[in-house]
N, C-alpha and C. Protein backbone atom coordinates (compact mmCIF):
# COMPACT_ATOMS: atom_id res chain seq x y z
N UNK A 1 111.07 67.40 125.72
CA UNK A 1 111.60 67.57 124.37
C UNK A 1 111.24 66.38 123.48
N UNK A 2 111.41 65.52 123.97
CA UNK A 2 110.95 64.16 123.40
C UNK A 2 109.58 64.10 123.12
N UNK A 3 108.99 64.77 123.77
CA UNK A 3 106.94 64.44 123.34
C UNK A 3 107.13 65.40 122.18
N UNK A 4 107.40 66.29 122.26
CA UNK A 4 106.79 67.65 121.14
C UNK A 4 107.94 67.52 119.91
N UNK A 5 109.19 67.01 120.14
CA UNK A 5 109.98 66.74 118.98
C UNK A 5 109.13 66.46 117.85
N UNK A 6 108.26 65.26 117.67
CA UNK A 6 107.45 64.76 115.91
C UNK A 6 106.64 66.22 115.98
N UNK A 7 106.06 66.65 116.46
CA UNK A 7 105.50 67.87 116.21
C UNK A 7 105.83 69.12 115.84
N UNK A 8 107.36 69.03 116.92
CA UNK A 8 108.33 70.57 115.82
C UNK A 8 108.85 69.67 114.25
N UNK A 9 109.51 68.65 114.23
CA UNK A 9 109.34 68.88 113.02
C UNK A 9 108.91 68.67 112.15
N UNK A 10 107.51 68.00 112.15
CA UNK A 10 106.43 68.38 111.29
C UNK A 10 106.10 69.76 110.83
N UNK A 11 106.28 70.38 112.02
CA UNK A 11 105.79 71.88 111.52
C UNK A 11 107.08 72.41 110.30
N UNK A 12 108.08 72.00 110.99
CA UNK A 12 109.68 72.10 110.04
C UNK A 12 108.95 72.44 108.46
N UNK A 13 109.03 70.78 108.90
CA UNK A 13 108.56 69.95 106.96
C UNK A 13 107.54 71.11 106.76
N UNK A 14 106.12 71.22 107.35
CA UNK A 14 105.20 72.33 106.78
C UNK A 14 105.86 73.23 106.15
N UNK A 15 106.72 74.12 107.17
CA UNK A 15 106.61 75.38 106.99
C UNK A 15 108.02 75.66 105.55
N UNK A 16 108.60 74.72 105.29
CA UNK A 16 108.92 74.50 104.01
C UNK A 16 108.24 73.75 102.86
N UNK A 17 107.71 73.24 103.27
CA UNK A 17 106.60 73.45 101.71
C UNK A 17 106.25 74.10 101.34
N UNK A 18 105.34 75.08 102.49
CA UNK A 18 104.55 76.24 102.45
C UNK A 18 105.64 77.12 101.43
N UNK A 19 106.66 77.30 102.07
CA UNK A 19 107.84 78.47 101.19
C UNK A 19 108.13 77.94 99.65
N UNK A 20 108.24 76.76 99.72
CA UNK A 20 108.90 76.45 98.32
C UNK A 20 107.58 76.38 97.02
N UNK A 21 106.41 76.17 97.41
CA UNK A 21 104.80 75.49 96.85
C UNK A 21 103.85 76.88 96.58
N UNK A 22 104.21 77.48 97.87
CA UNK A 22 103.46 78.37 97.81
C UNK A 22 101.36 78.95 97.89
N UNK A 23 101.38 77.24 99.25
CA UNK A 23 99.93 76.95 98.78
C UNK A 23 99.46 77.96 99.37
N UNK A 24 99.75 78.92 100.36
CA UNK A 24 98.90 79.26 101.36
C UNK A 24 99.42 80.64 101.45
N UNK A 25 97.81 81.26 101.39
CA UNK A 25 98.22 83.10 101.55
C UNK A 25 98.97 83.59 102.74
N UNK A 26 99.99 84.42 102.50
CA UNK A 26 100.80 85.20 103.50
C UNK A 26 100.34 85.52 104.54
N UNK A 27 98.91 85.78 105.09
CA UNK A 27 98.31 86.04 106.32
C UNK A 27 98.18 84.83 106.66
N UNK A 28 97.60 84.35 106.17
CA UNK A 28 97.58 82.64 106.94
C UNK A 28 98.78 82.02 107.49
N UNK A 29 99.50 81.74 106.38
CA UNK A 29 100.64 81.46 106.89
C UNK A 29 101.60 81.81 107.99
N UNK A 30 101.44 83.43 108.54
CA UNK A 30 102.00 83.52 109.72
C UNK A 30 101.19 83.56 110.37
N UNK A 31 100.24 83.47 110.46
CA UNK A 31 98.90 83.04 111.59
C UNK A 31 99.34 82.26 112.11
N UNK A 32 99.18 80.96 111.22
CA UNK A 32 99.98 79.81 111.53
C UNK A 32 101.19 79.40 112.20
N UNK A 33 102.00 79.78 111.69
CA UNK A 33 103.32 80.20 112.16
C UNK A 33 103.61 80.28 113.93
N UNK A 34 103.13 81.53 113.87
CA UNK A 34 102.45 82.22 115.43
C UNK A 34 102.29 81.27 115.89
N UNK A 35 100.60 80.72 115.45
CA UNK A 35 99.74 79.59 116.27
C UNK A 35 100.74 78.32 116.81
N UNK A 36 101.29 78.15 115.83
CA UNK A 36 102.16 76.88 115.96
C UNK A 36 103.17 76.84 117.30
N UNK A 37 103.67 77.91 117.34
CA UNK A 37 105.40 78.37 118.72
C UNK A 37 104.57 78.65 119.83
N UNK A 38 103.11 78.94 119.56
CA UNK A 38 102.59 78.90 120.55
C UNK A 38 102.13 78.02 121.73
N UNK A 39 101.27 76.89 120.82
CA UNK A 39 100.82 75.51 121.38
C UNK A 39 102.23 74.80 121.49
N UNK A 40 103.51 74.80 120.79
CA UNK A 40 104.77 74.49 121.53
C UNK A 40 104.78 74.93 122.83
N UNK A 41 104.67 76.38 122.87
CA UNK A 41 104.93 77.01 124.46
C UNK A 41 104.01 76.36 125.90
N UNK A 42 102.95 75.86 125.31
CA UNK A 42 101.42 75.83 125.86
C UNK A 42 102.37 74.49 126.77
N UNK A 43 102.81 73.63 125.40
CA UNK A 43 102.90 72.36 125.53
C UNK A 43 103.82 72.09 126.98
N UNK A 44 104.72 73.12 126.91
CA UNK A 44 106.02 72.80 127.63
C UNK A 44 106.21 73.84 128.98
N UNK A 45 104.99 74.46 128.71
CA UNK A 45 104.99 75.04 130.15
C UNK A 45 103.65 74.47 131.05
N UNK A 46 102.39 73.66 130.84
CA UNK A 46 101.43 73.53 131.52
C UNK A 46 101.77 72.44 132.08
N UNK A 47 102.58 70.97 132.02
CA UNK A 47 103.01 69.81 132.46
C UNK A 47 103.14 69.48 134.05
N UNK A 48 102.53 70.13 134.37
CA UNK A 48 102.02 69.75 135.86
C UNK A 48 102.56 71.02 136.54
N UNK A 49 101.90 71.82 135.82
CA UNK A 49 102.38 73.13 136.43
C UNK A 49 103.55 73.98 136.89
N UNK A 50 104.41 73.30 136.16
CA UNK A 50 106.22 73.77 136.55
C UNK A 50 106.74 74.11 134.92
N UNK A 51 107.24 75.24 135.85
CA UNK A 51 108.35 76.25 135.21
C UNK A 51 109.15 75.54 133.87
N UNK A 52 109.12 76.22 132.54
CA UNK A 52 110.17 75.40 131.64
C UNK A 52 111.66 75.21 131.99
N UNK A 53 112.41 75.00 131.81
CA UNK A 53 113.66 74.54 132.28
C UNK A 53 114.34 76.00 131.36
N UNK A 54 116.01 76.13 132.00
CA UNK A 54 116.49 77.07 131.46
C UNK A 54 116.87 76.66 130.41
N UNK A 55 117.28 75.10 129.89
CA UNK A 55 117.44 74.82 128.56
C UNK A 55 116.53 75.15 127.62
N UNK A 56 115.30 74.92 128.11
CA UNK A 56 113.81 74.85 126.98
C UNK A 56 113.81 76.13 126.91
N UNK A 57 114.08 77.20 127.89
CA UNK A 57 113.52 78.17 127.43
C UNK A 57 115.01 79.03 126.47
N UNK A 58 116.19 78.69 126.35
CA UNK A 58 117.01 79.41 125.92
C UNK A 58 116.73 78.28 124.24
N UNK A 59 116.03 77.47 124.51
CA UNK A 59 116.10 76.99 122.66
C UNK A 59 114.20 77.77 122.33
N UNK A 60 113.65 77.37 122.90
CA UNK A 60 112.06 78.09 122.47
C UNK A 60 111.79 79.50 122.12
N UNK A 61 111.84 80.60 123.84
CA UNK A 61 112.12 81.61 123.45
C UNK A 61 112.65 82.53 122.50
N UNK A 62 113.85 82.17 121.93
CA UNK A 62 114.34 82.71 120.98
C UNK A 62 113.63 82.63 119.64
N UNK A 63 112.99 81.73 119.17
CA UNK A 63 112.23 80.85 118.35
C UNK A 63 110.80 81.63 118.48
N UNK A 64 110.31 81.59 119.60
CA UNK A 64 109.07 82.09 119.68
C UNK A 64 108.77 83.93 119.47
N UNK A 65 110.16 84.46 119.62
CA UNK A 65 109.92 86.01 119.65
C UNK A 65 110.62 86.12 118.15
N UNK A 66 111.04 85.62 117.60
CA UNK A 66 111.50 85.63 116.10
C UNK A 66 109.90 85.37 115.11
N UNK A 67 109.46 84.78 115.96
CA UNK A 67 108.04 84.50 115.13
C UNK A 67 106.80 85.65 115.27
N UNK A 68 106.96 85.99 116.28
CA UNK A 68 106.27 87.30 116.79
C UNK A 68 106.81 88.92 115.74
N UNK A 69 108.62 88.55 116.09
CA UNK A 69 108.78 89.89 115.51
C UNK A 69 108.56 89.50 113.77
N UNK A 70 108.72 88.54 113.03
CA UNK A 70 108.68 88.52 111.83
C UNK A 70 107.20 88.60 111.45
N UNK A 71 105.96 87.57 112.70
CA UNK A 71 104.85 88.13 112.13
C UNK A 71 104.69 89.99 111.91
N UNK A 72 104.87 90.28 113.00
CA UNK A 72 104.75 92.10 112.68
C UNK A 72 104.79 92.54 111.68
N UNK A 73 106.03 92.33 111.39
CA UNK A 73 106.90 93.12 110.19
C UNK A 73 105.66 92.79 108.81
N UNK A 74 105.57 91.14 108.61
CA UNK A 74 104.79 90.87 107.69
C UNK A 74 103.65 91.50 107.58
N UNK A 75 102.81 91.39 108.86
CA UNK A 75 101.60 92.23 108.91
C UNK A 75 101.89 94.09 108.64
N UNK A 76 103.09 94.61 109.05
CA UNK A 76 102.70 95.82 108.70
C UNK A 76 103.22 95.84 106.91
N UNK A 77 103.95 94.95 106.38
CA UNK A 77 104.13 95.35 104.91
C UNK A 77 103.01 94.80 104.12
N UNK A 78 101.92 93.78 104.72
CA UNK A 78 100.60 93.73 104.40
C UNK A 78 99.60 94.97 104.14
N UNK A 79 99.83 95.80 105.14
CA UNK A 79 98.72 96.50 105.53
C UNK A 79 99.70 97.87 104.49
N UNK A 80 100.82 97.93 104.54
CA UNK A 80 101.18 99.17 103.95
C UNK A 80 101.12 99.09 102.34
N UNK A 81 100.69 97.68 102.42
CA UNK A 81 100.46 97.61 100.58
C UNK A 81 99.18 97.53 100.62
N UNK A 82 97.90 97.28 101.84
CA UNK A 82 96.82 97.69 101.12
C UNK A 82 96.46 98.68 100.88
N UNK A 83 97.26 100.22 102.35
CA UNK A 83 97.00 101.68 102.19
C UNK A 83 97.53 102.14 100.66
N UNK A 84 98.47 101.38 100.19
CA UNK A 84 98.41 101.36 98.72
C UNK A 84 97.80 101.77 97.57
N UNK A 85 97.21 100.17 98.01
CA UNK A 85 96.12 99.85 96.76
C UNK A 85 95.13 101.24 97.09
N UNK A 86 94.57 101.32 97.83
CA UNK A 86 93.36 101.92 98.87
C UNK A 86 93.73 103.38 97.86
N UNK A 87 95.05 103.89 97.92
CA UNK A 87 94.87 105.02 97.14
C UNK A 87 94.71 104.85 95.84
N UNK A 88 95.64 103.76 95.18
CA UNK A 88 95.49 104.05 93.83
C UNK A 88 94.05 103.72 93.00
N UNK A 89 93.56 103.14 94.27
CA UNK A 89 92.16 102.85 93.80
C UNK A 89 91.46 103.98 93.55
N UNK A 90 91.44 104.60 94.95
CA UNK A 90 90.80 106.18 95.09
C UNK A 90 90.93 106.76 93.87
N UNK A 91 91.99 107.30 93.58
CA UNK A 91 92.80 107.88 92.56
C UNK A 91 92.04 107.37 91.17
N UNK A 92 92.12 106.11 90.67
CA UNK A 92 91.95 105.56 89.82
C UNK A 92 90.18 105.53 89.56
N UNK A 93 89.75 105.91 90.74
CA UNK A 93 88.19 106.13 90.68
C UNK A 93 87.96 107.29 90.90
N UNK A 94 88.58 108.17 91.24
CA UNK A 94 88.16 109.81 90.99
C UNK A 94 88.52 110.35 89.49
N UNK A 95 89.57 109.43 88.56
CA UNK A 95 89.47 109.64 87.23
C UNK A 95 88.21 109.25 86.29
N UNK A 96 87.72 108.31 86.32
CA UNK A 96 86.54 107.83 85.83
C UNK A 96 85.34 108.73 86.83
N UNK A 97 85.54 108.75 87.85
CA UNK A 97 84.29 109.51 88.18
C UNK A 97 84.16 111.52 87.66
N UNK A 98 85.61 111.64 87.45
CA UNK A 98 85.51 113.38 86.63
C UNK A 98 85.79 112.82 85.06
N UNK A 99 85.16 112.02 84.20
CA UNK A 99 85.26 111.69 82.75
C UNK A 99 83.63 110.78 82.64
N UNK A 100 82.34 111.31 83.06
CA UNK A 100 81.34 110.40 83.36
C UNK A 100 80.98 110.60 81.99
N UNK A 101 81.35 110.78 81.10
CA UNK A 101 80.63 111.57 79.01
C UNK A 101 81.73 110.19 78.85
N UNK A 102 82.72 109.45 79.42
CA UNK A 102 83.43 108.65 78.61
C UNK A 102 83.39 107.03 78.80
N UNK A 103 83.18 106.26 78.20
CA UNK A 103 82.92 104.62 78.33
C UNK A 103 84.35 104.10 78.39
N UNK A 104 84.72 103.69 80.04
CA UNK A 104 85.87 102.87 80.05
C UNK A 104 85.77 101.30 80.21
N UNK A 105 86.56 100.87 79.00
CA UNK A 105 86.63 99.48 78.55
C UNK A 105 88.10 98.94 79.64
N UNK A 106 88.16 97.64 80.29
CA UNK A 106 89.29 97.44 81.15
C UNK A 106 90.12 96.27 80.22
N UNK A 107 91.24 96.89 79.83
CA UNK A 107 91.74 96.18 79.00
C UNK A 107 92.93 94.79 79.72
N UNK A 108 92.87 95.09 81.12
CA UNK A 108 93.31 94.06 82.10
C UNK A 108 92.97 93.51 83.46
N UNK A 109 93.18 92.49 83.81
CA UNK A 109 92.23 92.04 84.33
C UNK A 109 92.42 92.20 86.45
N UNK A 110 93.92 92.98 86.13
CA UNK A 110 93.79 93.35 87.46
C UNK A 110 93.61 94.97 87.67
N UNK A 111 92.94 95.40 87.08
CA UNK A 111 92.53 96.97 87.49
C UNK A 111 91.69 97.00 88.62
N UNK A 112 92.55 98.00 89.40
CA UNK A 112 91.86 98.10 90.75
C UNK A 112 90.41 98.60 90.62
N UNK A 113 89.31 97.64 91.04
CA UNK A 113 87.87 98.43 91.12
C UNK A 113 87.33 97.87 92.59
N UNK A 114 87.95 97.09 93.26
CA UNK A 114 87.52 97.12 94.10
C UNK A 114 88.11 97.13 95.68
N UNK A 115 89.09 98.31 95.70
CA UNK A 115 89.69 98.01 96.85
C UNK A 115 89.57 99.40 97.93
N UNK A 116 88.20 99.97 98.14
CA UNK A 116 88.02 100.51 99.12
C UNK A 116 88.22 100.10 100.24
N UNK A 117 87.85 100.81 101.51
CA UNK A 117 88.26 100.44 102.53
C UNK A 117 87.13 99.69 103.11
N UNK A 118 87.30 98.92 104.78
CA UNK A 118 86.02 98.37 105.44
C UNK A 118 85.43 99.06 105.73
N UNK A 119 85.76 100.50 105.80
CA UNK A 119 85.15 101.40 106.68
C UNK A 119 84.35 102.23 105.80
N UNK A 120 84.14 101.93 104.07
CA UNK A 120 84.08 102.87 103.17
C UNK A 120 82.57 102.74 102.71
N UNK A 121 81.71 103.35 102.40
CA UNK A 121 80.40 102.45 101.52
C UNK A 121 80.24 102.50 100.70
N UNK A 122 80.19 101.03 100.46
CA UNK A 122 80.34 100.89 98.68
C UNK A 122 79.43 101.55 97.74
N UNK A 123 78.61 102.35 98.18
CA UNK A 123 77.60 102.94 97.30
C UNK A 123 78.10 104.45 97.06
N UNK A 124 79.06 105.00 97.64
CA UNK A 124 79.84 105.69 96.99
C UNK A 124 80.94 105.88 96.51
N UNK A 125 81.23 104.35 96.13
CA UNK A 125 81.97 104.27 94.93
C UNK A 125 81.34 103.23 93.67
N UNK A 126 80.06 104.37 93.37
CA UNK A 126 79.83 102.99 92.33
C UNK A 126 80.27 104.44 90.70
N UNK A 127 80.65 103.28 89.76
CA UNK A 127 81.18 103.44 88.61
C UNK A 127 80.31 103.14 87.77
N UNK A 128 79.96 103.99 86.95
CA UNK A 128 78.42 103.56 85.60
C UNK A 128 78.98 103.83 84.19
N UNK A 129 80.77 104.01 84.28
CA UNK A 129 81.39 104.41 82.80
C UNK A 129 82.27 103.16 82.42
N UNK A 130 82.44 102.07 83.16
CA UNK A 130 82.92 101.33 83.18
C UNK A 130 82.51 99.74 82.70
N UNK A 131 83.42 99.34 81.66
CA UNK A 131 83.44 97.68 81.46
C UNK A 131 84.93 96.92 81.86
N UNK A 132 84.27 95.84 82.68
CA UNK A 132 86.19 95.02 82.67
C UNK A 132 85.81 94.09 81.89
N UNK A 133 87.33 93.50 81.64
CA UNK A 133 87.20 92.33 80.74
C UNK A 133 86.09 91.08 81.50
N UNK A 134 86.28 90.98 82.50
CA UNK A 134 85.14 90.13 83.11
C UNK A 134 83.42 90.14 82.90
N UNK A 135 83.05 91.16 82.61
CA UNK A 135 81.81 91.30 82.15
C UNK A 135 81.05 91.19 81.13
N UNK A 136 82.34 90.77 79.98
CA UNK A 136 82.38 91.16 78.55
C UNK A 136 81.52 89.50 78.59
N UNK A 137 81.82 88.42 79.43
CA UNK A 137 80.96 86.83 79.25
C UNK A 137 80.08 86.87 80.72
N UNK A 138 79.63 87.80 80.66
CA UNK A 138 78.49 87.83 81.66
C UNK A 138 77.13 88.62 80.99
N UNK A 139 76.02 88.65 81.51
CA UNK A 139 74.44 89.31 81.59
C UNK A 139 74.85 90.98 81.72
N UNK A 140 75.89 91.10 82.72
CA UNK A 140 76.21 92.23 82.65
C UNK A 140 76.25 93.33 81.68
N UNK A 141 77.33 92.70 80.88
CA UNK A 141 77.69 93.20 79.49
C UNK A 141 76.62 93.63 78.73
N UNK A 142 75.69 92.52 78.74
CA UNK A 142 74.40 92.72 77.92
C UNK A 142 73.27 93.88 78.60
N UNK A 143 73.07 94.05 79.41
CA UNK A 143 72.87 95.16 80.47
C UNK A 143 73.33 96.63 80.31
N UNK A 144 75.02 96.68 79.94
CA UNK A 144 75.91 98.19 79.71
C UNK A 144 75.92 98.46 78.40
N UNK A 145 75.39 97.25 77.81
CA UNK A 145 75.60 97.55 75.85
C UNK A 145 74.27 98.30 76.05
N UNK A 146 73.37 97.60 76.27
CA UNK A 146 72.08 99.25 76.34
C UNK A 146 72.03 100.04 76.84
N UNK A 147 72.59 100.30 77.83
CA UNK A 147 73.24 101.56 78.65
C UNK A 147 73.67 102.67 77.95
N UNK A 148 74.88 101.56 77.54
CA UNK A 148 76.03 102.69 76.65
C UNK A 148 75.06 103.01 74.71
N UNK A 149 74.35 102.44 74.50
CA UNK A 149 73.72 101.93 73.69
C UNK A 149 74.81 101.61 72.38
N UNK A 150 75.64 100.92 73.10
CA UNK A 150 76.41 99.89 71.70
C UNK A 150 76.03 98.75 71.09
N UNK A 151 76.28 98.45 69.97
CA UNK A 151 76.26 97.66 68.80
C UNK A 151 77.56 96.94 68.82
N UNK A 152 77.94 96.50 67.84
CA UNK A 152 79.47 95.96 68.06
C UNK A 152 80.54 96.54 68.56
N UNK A 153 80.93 96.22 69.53
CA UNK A 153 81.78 96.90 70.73
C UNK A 153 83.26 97.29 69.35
N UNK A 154 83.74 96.71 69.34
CA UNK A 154 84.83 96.55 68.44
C UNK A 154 84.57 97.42 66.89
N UNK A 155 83.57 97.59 66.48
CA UNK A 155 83.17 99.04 65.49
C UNK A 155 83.04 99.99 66.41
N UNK A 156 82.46 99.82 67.63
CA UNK A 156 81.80 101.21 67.91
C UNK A 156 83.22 101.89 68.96
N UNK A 157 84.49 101.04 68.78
CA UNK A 157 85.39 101.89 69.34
C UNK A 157 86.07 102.27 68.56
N UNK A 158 85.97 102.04 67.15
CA UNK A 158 86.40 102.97 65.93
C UNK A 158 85.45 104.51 65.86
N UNK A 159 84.37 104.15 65.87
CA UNK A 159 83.63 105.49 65.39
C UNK A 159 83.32 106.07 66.24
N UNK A 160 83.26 105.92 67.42
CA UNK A 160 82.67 106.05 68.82
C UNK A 160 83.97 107.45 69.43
N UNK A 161 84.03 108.49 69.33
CA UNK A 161 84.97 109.18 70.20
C UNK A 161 84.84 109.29 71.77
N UNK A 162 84.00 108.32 72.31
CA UNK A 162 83.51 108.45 74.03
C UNK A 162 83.75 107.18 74.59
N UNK A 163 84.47 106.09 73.66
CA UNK A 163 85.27 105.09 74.29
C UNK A 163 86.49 105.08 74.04
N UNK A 164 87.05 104.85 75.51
CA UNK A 164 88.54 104.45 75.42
C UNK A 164 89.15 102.96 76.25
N UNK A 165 90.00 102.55 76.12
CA UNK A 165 90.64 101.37 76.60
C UNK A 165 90.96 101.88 78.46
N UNK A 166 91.12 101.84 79.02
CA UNK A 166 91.75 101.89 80.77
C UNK A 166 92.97 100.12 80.94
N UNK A 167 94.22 100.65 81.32
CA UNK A 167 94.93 99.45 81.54
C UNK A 167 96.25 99.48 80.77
N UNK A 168 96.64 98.34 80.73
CA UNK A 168 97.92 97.73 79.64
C UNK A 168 97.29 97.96 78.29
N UNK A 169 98.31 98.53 77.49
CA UNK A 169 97.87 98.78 76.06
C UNK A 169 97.79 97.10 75.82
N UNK A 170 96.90 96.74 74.23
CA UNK A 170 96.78 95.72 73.68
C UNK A 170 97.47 96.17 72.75
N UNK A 171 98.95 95.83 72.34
CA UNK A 171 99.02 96.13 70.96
C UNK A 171 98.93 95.06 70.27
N UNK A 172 97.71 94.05 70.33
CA UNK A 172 97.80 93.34 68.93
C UNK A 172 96.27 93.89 68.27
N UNK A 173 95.47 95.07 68.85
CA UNK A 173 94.43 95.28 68.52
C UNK A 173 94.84 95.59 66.77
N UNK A 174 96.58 96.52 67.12
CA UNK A 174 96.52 96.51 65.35
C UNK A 174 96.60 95.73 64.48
N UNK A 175 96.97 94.56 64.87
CA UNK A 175 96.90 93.49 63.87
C UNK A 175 95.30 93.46 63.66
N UNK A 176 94.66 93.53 64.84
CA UNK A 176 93.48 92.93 64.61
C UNK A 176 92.42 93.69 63.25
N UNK A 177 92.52 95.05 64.13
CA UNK A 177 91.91 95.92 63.02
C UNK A 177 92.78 96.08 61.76
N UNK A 178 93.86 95.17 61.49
CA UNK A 178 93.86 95.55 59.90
C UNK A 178 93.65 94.20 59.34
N UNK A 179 93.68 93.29 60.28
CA UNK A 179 93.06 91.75 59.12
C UNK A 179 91.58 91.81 59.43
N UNK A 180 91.16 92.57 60.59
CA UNK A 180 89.76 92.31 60.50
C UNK A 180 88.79 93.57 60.01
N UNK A 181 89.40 94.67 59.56
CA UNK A 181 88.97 95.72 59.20
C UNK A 181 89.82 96.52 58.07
N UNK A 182 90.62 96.19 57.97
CA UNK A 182 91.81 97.02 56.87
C UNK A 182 92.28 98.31 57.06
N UNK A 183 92.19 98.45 58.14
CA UNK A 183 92.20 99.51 58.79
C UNK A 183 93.25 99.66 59.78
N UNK A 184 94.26 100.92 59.77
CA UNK A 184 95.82 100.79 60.32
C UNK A 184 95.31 101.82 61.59
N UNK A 185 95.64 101.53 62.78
CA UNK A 185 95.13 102.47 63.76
C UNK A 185 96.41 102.89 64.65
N UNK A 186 96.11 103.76 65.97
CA UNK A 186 97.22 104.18 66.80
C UNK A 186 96.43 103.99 67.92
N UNK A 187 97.57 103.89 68.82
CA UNK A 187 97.19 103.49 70.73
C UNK A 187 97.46 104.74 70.95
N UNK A 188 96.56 105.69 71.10
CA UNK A 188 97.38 107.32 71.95
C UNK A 188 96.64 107.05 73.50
N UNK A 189 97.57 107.60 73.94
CA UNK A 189 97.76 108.26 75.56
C UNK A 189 96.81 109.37 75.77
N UNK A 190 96.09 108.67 76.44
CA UNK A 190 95.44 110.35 77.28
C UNK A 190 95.84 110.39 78.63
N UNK A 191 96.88 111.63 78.49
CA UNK A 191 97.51 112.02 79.77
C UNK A 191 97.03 113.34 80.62
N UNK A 192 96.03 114.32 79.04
CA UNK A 192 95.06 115.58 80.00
C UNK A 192 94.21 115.14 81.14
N UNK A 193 93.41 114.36 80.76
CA UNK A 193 92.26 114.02 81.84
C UNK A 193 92.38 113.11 82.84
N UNK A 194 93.57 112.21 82.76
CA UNK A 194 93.32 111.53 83.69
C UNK A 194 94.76 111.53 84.55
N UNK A 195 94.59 111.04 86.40
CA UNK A 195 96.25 111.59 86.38
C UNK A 195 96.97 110.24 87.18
N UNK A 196 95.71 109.33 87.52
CA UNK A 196 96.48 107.91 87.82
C UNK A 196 96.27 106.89 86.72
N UNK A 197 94.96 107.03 86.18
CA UNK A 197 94.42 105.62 85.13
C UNK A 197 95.31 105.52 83.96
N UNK A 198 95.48 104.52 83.42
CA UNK A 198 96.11 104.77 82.15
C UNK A 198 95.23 103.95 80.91
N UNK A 199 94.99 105.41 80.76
CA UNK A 199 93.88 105.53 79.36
C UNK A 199 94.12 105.89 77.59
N UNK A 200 93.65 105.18 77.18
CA UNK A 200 94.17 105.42 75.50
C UNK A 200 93.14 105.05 74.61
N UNK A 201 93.10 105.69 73.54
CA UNK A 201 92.04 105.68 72.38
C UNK A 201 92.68 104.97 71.30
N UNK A 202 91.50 104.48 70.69
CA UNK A 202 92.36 103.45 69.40
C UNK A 202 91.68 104.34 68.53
N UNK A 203 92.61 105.12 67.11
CA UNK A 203 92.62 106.17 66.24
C UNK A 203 92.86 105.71 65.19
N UNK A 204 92.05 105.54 64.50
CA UNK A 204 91.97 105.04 62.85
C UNK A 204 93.06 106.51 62.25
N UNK A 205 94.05 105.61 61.40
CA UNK A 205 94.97 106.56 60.99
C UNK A 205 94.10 106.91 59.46
C-alpha cells in the first residue's frame, strides 16, 4: 500500500482535473481510467508472485469493477450517440440528395456532413448541392461559384429561386439586406421537401 499510495493519488489529483478542466475527450479519459486500476492491480498482485491480501483486495476490487462497469456504460452512451448522428446524417443527406436542382448554403457550422459510418464509402455519399460556412475562405468556394455559376453569393440569393440556407436561421440577414440593400425580406420554412434538414429561403417582401 505504501509503494503505490503517490501513484493512487496522483491519479486522484488527475482524474479531477480532468472533470473540472475538461482537457481530455471522454474516450480517452476512461481509457485511462481503466488503464490506470489496472497497472494498480498489476502492481499488487505480481510482487513475488503471491496472492493480494484480503484487505487489498476488499479496497481495489471494488474500485476496479466500478471502473469497468462505468467504462461500459460510457462506451455504450458513446456509441448510441454516434448510431445517432449516423442517422441524422443519413437522413440529412438523403434530403439534399432528392433536391439535386437546389444550392444548399450551411448556415452553421455544425451540420452533420460527415458522419457516415467505417463501414460506409465515402463515395457514396458525396454531395455536389452543397456549401458550408467553411468553404466560403477556402479554393473551394471558388471552385462551386463556377459550378453553381454564381456571382455575388448574397445577390444571387435574392434573385436566385434554387438557393436556400440549410441550418439555424440567421436572423440578422434582415438587418443586413435592408442596410445593405433596402430591401425588407422573410426567413420561410421549407417543410414540403425536406423531412430532417432544416431549410429556408430568404424572400424579398
Amino acid at each position: 500500500m505504501k509503494k503505490i499510495l503517490p501513484f493512487i493519488l496522483c491519479s486522484l489529483v488527475l482524474y479531477l482535473y480532468l472533470f473540472l478542466f475538461r482537457k481530455i475527450t471522454a474516450p480517452v479519459f476512461f481509457g485511462f481510467l481503466i488503464m490506470n486500476w489496472l497497472i494498480i492491480l498489476l502492481f499488487i498482485s505480481v510482487d513475488k508472485w503471491k496472492m493480494i491480501s484480503k484487505r487489498t483486495a476488499m479496497i481495489f476490487i471494488p474500485l476496479i469493477a466500478f471502473s469497468f462497469i462505468w467504462g461500459f456504460i460510457r462506451i455504450y452512451k458513446i456509441n448510441s450517440g454516434n448510431i445517432e448522428k449516423y442517422k441524422e446524417w443519413l437522413c440529412n443527406f438523403n434530403d439534399l440528395k432528392n433536391n439535386p436542382s437546389v444550392i444548399h448554403i450551411s448556415s452553421h457550422p455544425d451540420f452533420p456532413t460527415d458522419y457516415f459510418s467505417i463501414t460506409d464509402n465515402p463515395r457514396n455519399f458525396i454531395i455536389n448541392n452543397f456549401i458550408s460556412i467553411g468553404q466560403i475562405c477556402n479554393t473551394v468556394y471558388y471552385q462551386k461559384k463556377q459550378q453553381f455559376k454564381l456571382g455575388n453569393i448574397m445577390e444571387d440569393i435574392l434573385k436566385r429561386s434554387d438557393i436556400s440556407f440549410i441550418g439555424t436561421k440567421i436572423n440578422s440577414l434582415k438587418e443586413y439586406y435592408l442596410k445593405k440593400y433596402n430591401r425588407e425580406i422573410e426567413l420561410v420554412d421549407d417543410t414540403v421537401h425536406y423531412q430532417c434538414a432544416n431549410v429556408y429561403r430568404v424572400i424579398s417582401k
